[in-house]
Protein backbone atom coordinates (compact mmCIF):
# COMPACT_ATOMS: atom_id res chain seq x y z
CA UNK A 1 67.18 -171.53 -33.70
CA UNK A 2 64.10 -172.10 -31.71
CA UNK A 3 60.51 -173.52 -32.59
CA UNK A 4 57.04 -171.88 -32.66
CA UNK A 5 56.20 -170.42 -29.01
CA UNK A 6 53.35 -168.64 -30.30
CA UNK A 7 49.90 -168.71 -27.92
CA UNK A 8 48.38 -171.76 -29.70
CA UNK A 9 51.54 -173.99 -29.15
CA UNK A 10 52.21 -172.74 -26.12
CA UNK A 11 48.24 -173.82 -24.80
CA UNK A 12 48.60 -176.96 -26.65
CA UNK A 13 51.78 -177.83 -24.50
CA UNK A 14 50.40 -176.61 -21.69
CA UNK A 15 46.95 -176.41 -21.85
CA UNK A 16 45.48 -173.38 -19.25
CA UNK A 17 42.96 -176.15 -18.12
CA UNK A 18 45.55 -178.27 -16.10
CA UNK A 19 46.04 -177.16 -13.01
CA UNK A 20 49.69 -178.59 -12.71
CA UNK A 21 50.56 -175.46 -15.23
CA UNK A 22 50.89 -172.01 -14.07
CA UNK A 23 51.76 -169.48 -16.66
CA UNK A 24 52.09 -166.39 -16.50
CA UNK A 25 52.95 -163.64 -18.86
CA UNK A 26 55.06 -160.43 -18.33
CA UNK A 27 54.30 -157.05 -19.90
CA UNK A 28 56.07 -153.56 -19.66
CA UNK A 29 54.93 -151.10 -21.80
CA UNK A 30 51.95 -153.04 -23.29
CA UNK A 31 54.29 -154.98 -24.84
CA UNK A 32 54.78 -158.76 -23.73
CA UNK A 33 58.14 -159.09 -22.77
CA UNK A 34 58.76 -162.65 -21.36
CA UNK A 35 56.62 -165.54 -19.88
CA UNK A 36 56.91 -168.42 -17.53
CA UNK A 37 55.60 -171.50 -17.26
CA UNK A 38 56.15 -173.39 -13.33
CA UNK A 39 55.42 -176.68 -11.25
CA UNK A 40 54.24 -176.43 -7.74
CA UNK A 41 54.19 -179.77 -6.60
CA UNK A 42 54.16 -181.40 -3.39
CA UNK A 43 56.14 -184.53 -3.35
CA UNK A 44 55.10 -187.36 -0.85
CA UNK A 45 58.05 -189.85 0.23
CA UNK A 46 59.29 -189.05 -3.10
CA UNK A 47 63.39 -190.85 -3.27
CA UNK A 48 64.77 -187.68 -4.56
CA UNK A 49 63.07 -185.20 -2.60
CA UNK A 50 61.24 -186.59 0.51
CA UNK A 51 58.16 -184.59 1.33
CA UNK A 52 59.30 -181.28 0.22
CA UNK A 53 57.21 -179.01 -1.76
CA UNK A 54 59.26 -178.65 -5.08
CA UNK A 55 58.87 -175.57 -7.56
CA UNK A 56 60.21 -176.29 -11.22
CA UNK A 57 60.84 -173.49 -13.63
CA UNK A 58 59.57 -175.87 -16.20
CA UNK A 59 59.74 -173.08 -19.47
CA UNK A 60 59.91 -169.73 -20.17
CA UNK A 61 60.97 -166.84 -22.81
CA UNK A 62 62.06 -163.73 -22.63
CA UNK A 63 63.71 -160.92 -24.78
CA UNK A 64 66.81 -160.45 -23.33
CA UNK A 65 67.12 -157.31 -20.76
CA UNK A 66 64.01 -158.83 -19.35
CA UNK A 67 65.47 -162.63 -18.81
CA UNK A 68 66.40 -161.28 -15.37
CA UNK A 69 63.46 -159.76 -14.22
CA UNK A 70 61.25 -163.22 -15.25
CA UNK A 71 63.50 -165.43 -13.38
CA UNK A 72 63.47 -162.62 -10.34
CA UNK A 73 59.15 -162.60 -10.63
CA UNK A 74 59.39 -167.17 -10.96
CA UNK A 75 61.33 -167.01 -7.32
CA UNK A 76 59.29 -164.68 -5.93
CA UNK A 77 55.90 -166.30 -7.14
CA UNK A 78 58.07 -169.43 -5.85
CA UNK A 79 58.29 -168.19 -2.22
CA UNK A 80 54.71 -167.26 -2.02
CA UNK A 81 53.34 -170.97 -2.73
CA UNK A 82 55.86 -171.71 -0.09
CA UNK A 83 57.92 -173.81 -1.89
CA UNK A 84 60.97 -175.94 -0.28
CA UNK A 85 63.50 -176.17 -3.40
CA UNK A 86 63.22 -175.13 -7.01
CA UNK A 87 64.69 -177.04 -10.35
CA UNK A 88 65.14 -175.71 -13.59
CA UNK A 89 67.24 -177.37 -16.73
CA UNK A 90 67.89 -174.21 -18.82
CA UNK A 91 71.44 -173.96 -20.61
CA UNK A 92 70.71 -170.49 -22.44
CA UNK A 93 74.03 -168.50 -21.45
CA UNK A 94 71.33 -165.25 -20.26
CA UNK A 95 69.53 -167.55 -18.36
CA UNK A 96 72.22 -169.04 -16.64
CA UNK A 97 73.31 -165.43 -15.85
CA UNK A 98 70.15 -164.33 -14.46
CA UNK A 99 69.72 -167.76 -12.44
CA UNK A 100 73.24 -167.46 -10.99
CA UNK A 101 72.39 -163.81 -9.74
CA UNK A 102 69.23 -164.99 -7.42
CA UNK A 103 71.31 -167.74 -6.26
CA UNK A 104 71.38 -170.80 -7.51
CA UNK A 105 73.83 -173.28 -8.64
């Protein structure tokens, strides 16, 4: 079961005004296949992360035989802000998959 992810909720949850967002959609065929939505933000003194520059895959969807290739594009979008660590809370059993593959924990 999952709610509405349409293009109107998805701009009224993130709106593609606030610069804290940064969504991006994936396509192969003319067809979307998966988007992302990630965090680039740089923490100052913060108690769990110092002064590193943290990347958060904050959301994201994706039919399945694509899941990999979105989390694969979010790390490599990831390494050319220059971020320092990246976070993610996803549970999906695909996503966990495709997560474990680029290396994390």
């Amino acid at each position: 079961m999952i709610g509405l992810r349409d293009r109107t909720v998805l701009d009224c949850t993130y709106p593609p005004r606030d610069p804290r967002y940064l969504c991006y959609q994936m396509s192969a065929d003319g067809q979307t296949v998966g988007w992302i939505v990630l965090l680039n933000t740089e923490m100052k003194g913060s108690s769990y992360f110092g002064d590193l520059r943290v990347g958060t895959l904050l959301d994201g969807l994706a039919l399945p035989r694509y899941v990999p290739v979105v989390v694969r594009t979010a790390l490599g979008i990831f390494r050319s802000l220059g971020v320092d660590l990246v976070v993610c809370n996803h549970t999906h059993q695909l996503w966990l998959s495709a997560l474990r593959q680029v290396g994390f924990l």
